[in-house]
C-alpha atoms as a PDB file:
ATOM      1  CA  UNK A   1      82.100  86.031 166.883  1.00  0.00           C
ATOM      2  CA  UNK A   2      79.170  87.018 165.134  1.00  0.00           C
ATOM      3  CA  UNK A   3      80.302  90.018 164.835  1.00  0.00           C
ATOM      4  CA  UNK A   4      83.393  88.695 163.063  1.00  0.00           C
ATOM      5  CA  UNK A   5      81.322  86.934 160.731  1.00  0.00           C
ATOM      6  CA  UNK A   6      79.464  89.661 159.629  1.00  0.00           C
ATOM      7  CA  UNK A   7      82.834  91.527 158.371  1.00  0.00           C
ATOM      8  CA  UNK A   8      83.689  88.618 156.707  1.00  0.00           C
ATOM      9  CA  UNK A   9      80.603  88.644 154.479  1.00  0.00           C
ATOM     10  CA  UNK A  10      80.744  92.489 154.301  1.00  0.00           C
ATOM     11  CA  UNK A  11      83.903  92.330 152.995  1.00  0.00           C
ATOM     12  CA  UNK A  12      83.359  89.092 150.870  1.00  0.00           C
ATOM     13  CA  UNK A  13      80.365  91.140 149.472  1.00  0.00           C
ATOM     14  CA  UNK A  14      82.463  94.471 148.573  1.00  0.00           C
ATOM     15  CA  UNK A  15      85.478  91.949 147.042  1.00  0.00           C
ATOM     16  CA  UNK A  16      83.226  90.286 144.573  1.00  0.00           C
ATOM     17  CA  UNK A  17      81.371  93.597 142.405  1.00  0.00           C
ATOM     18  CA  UNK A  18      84.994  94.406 142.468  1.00  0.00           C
ATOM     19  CA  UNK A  19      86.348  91.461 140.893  1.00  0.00           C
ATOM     20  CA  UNK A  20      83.350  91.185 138.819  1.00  0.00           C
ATOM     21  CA  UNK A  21      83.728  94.900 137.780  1.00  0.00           C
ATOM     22  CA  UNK A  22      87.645  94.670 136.938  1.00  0.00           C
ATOM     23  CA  UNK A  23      86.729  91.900 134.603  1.00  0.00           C
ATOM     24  CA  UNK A  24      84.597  93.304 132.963  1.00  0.00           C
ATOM     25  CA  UNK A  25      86.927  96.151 132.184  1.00  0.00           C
ATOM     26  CA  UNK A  26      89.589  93.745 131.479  1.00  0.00           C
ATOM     27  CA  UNK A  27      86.976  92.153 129.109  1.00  0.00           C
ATOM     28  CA  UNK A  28      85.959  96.068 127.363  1.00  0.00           C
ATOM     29  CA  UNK A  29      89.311  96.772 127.066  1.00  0.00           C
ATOM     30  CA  UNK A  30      90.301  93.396 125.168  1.00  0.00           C
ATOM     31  CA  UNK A  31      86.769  93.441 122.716  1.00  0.00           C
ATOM     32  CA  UNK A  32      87.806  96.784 121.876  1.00  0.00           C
ATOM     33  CA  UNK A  33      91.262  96.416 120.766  1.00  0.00           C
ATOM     34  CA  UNK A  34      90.680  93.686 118.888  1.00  0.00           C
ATOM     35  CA  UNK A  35      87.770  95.369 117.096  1.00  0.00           C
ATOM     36  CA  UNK A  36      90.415  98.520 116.395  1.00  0.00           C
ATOM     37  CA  UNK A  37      93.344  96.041 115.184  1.00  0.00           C
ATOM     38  CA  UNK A  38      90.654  94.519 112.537  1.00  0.00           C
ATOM     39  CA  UNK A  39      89.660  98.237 111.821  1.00  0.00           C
ATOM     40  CA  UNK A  40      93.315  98.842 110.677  1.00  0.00           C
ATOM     41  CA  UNK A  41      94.094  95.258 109.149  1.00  0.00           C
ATOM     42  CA  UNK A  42      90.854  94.882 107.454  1.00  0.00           C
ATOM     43  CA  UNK A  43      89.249  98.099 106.748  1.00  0.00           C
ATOM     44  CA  UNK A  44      85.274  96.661 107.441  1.00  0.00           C
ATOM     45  CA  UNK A  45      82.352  98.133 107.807  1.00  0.00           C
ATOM     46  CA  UNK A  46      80.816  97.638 110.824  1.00  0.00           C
ATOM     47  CA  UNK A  47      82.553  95.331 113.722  1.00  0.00           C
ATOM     48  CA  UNK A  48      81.102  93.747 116.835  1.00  0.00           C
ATOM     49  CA  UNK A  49      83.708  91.894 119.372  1.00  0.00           C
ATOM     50  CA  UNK A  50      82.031  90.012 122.607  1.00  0.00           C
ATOM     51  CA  UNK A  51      84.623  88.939 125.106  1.00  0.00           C
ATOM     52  CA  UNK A  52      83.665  86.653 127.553  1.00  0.00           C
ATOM     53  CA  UNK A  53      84.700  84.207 130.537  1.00  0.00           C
ATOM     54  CA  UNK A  54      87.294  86.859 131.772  1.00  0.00           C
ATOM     55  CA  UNK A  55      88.735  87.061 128.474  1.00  0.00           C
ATOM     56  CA  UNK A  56      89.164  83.043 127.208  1.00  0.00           C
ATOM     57  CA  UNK A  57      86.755  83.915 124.937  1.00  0.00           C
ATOM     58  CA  UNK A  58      85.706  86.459 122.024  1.00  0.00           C
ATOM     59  CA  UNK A  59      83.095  86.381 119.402  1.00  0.00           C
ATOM     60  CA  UNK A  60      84.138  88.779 116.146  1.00  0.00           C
ATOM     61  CA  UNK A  61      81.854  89.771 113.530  1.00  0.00           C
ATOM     62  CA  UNK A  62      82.808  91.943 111.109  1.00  0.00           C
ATOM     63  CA  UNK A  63      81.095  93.049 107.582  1.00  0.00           C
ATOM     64  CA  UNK A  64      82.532  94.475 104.571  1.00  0.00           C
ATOM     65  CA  UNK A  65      85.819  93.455 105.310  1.00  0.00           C
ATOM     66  CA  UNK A  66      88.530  93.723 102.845  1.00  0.00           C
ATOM     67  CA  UNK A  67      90.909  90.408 102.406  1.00  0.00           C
ATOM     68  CA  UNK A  68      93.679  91.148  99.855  1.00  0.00           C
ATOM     69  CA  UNK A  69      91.720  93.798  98.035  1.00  0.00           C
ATOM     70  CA  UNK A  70      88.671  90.951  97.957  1.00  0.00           C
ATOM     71  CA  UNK A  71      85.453  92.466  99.881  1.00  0.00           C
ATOM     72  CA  UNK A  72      84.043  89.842 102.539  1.00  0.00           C
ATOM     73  CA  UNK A  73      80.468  90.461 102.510  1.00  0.00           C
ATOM     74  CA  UNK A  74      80.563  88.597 106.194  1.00  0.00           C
ATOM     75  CA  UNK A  75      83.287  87.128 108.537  1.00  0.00           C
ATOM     76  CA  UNK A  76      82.039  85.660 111.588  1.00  0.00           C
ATOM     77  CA  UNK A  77      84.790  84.161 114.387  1.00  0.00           C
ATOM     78  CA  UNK A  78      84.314  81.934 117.692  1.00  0.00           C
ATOM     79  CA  UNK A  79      88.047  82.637 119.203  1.00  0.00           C
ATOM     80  CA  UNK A  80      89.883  81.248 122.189  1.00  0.00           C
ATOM     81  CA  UNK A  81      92.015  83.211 123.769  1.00  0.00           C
ATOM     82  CA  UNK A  82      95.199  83.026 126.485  1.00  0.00           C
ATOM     83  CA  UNK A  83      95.093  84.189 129.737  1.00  0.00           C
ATOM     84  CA  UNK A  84      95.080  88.410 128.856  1.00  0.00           C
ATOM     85  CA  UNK A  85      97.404  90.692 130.333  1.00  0.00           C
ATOM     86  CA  UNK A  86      96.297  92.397 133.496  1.00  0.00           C
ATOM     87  CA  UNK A  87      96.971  95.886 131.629  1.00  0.00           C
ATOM     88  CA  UNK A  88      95.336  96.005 127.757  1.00  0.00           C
ATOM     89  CA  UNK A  89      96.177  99.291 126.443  1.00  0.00           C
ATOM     90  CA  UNK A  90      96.923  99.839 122.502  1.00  0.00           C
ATOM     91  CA  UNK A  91      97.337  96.227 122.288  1.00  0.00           C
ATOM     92  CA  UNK A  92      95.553  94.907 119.568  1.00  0.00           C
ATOM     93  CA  UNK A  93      98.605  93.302 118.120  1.00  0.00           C
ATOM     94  CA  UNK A  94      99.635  91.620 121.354  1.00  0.00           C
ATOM     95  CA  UNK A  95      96.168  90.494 121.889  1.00  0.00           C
ATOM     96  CA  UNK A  96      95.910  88.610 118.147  1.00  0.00           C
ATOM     97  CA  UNK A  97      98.884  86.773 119.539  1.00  0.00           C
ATOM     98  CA  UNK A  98      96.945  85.435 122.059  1.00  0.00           C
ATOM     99  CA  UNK A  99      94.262  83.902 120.238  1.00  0.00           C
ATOM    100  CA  UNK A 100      95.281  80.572 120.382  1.00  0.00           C
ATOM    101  CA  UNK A 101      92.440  79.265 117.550  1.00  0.00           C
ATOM    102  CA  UNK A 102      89.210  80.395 116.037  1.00  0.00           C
ATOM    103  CA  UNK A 103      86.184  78.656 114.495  1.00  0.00           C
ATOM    104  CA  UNK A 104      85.431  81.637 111.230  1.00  0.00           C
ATOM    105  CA  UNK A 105      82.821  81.421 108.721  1.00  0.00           C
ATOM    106  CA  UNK A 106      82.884  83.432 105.593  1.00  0.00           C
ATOM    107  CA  UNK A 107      80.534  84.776 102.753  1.00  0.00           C
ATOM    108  CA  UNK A 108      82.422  85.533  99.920  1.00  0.00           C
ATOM    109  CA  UNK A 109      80.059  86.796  96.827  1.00  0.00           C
ATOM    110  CA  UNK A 110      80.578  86.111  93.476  1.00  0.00           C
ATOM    111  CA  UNK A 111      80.017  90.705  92.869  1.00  0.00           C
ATOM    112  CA  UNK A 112      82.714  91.200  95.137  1.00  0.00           C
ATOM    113  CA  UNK A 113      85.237  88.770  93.235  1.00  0.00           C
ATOM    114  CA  UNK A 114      84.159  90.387  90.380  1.00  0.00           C
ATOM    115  CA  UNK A 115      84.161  93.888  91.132  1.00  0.00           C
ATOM    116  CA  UNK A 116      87.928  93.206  92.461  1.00  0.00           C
ATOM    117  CA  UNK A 117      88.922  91.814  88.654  1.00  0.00           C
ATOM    118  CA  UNK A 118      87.317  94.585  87.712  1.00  0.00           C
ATOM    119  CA  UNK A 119      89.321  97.154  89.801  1.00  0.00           C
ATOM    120  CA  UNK A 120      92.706  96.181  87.643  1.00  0.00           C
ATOM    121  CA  UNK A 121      94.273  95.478  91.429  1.00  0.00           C
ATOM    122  CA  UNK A 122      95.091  92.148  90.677  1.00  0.00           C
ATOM    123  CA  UNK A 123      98.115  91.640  88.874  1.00  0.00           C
ATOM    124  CA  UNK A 124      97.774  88.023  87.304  1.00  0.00           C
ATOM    125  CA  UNK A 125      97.422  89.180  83.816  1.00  0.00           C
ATOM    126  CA  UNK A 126      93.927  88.923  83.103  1.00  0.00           C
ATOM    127  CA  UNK A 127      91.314  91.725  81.889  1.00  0.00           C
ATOM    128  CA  UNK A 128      87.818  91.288  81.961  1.00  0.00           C
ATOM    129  CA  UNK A 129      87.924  88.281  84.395  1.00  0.00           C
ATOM    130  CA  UNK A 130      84.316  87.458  85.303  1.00  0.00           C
ATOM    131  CA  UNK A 131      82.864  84.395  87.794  1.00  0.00           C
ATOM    132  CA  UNK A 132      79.714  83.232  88.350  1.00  0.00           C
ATOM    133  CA  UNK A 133      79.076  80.963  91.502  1.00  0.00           C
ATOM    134  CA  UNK A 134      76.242  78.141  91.120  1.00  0.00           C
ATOM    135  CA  UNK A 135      76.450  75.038  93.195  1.00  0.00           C
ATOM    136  CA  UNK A 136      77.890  72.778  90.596  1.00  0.00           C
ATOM    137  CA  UNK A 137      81.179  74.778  90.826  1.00  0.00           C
ATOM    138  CA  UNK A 138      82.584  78.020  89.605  1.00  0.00           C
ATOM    139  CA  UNK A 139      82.263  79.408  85.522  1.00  0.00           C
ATOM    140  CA  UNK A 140      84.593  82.102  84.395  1.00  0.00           C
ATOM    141  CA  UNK A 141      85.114  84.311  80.918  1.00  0.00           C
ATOM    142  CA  UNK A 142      87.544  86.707  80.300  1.00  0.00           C
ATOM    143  CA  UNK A 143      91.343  87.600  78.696  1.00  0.00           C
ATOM    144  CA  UNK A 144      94.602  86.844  79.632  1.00  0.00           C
ATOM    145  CA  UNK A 145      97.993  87.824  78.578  1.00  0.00           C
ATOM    146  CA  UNK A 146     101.004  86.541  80.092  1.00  0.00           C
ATOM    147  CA  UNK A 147     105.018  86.447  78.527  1.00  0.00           C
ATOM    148  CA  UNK A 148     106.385  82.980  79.104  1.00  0.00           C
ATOM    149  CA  UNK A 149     110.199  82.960  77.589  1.00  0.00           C
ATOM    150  CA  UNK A 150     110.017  84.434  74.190  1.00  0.00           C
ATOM    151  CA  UNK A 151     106.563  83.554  73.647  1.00  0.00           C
ATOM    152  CA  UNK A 152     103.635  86.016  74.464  1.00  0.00           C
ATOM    153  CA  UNK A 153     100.399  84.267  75.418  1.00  0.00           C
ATOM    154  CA  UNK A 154      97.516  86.017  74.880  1.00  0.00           C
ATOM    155  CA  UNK A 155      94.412  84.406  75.147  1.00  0.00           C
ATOM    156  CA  UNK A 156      90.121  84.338  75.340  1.00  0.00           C
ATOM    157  CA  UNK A 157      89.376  81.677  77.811  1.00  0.00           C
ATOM    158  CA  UNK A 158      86.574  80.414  79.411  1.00  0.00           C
ATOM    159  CA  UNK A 159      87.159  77.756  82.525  1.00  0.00           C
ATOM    160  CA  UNK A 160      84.959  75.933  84.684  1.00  0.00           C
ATOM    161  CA  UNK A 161      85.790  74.210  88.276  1.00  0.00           C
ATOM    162  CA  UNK A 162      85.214  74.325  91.889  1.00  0.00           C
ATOM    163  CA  UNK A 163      86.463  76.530  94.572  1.00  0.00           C
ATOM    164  CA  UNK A 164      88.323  74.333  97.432  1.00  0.00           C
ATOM    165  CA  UNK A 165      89.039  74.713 100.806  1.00  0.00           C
ATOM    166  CA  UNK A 166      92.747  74.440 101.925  1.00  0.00           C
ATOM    167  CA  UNK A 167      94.421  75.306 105.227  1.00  0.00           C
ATOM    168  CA  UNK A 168      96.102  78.407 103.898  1.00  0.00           C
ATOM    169  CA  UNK A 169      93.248  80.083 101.742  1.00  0.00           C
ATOM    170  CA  UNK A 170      90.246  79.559  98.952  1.00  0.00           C
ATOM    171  CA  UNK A 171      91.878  77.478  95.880  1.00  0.00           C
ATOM    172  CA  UNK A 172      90.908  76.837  92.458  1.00  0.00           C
ATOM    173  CA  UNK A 173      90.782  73.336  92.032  1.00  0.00           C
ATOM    174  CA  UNK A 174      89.724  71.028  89.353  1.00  0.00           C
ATOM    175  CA  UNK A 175      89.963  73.548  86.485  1.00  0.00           C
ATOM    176  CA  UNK A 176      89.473  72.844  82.731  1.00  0.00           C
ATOM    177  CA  UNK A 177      90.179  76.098  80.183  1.00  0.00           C
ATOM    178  CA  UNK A 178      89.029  76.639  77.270  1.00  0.00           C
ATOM    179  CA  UNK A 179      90.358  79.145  74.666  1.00  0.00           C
ATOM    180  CA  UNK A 180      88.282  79.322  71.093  1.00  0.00           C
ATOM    181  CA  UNK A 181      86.374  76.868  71.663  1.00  0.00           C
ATOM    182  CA  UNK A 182      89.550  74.033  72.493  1.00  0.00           C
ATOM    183  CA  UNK A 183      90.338  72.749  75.793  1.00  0.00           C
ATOM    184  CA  UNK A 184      94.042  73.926  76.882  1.00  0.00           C
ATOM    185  CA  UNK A 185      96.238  71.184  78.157  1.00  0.00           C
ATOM    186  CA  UNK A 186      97.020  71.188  81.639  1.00  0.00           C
ATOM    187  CA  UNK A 187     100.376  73.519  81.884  1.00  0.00           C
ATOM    188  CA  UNK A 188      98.241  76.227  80.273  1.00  0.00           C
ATOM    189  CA  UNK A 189      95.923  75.694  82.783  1.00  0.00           C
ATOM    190  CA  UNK A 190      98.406  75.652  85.694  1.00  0.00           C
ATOM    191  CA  UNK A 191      99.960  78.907  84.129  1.00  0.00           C
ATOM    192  CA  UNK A 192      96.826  80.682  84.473  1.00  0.00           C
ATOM    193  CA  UNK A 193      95.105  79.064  87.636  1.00  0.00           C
ATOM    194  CA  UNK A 194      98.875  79.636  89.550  1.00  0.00           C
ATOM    195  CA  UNK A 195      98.040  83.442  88.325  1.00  0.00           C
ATOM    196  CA  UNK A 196      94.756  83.233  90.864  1.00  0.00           C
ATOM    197  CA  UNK A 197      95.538  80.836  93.513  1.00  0.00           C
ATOM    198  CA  UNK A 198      95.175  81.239  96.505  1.00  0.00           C
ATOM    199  CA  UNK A 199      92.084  83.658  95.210  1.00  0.00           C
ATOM    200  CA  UNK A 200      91.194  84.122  99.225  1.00  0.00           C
ATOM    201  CA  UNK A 201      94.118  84.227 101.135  1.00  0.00           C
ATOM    202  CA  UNK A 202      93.716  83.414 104.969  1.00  0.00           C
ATOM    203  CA  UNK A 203      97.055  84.800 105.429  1.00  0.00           C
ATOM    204  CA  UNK A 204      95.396  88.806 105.789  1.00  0.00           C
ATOM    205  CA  UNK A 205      93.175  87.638 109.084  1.00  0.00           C
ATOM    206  CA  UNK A 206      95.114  88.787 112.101  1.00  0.00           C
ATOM    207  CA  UNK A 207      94.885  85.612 114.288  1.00  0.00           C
ATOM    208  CA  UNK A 208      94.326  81.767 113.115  1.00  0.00           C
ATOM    209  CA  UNK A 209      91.474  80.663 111.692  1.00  0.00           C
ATOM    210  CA  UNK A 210      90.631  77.165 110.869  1.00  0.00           C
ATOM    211  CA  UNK A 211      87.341  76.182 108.304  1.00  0.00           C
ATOM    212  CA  UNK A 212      86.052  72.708 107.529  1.00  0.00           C
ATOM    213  CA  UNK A 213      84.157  72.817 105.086  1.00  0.00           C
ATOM    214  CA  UNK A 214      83.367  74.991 101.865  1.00  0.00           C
ATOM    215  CA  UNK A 215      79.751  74.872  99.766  1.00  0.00           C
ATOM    216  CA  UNK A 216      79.001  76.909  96.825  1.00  0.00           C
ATOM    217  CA  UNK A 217      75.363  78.396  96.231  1.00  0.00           C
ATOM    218  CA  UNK A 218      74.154  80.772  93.327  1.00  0.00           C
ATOM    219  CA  UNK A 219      76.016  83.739  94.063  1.00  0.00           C
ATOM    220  CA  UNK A 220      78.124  82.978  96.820  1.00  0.00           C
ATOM    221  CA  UNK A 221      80.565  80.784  98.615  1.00  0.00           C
ATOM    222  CA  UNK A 222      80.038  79.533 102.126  1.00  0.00           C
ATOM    223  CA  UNK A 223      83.229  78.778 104.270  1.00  0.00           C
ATOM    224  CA  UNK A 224      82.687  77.586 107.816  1.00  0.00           C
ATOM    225  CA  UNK A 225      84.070  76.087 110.807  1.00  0.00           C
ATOM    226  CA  UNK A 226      80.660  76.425 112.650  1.00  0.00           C
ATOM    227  CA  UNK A 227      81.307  79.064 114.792  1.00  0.00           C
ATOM    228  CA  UNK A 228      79.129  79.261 117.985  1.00  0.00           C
ATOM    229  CA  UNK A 229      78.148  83.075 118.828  1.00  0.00           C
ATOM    230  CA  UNK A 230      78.800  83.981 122.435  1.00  0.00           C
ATOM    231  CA  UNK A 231      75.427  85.753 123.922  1.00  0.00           C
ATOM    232  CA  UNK A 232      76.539  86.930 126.927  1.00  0.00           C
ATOM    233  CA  UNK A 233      79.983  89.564 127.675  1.00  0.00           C
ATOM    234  CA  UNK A 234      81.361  92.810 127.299  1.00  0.00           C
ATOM    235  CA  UNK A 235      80.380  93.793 123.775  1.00  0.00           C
ATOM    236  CA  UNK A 236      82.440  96.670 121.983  1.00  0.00           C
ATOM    237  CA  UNK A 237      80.758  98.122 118.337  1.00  0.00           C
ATOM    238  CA  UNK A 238      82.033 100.055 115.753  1.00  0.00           C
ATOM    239  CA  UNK A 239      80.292 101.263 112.194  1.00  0.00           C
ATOM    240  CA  UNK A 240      81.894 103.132 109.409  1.00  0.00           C
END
């Protein structure tokens, strides 16, 4: 009998590093295609996924991603995930399918908005677009040229507002243009702010994110969900 007993525990013994070790490969293999996927969707930086709890949960961290030609200086995401596959192997897509939510938070600087205006990627019409972030709201200067009909519209405006937080991106909201000096009545105003919006797109992030609130500083924008980082798992890094 006690010699029975003592297999049982040997073999208990020898059955749990194994389990332990498989998921922990389970949970390598996971972090790091997630990390490649958001290499290929996002083009960052540097990335750092932690997978944890056998895979139910990853923390993403990425810098210097790129969000519809908009630099992120930081994106930060507290994930939940479905029960992973028992083989992971090139599937970074099928893995983004299984993150059922995520908590992100997001830097977005008032250079890199700037620097994409600058980069004549966006196709809205405008030249010279320049923000500047400040906690009251949002300030902008530059040109614009649209044709609407038969009429051309080419104007100097200056506008001042607010970015917003909706479900599907980073808005625009409570805009008032100016162009020489005289404030433009509001379906100039939608024409050109419908040129912009959304100005972040959430649509670009591989898996669903949800934010609840947004807070402007000098400089920056603040979007967060309050993301909580995981400290302990399989940890997979990656800089450019």
């Amino acid at each position: 009998m006690k010699i029975k007993k003592a297999l049982i525990c040997a073999l208990a013994m020898a059955i749990i590093p194994a389990a332990q070790s498989f998921a922990g490969e389970r949970e390598m293999a996971a972090a790091r295609e997630i990390g490649s996927l958001l290499r290929e969707e996002l083009s960052p930086e540097r990335v750092e996924v932690i997978v944890a709890d056998d895979g139910k949960r990853a923390w993403i961290e990425c810098a210097g991603a790129v969000i519809s030609g908009i630099r992120i200086e930081s994106m930060k995401l507290d994930a939940e995930l479905a029960e992973l596959p028992a083989n992971i192997q090139d599937g970074g897509m099928e893995l983004s399918h299984r993150i059922t939510s995520s908590r992100g938070e997001i830097v977005l600087r008032e250079r890199d908005v700037n620097d994409y205006f600058a980069s004549g990627k966006s196709t809205g019409g405008f030249s010279e677009l320049r923000f500047k972030f400040s906690p009251q709201g949002y300030s902008a200067e530059g040109k614009f040229e649209a044709d609407v009909v038969i009429i051309k519209i080419n104007l100097d405006l200056k506008a001042k507002g607010r970015l917003g937080l909706k479900q599907d991106g980073v808005y625009l909201e409570d805009t008032v243009i100016y162009a020489e000096g005289i404030k433009q009545p509001e379906n100039i105003t939608e024409l050109v702010t419908g040129r912009v919006n959304p100005l972040l797109p959430f649509a670009k992030i591989p898996f669903p994110v949800s934010f609840s609130s947004l807070t402007m500083k000098n400089g920056e924008a603040l979007l967060t969900g309050e993301p909580k980082k995981i400290d302990v798992g399989s940890v997979w890094r990656w800089n450019r």
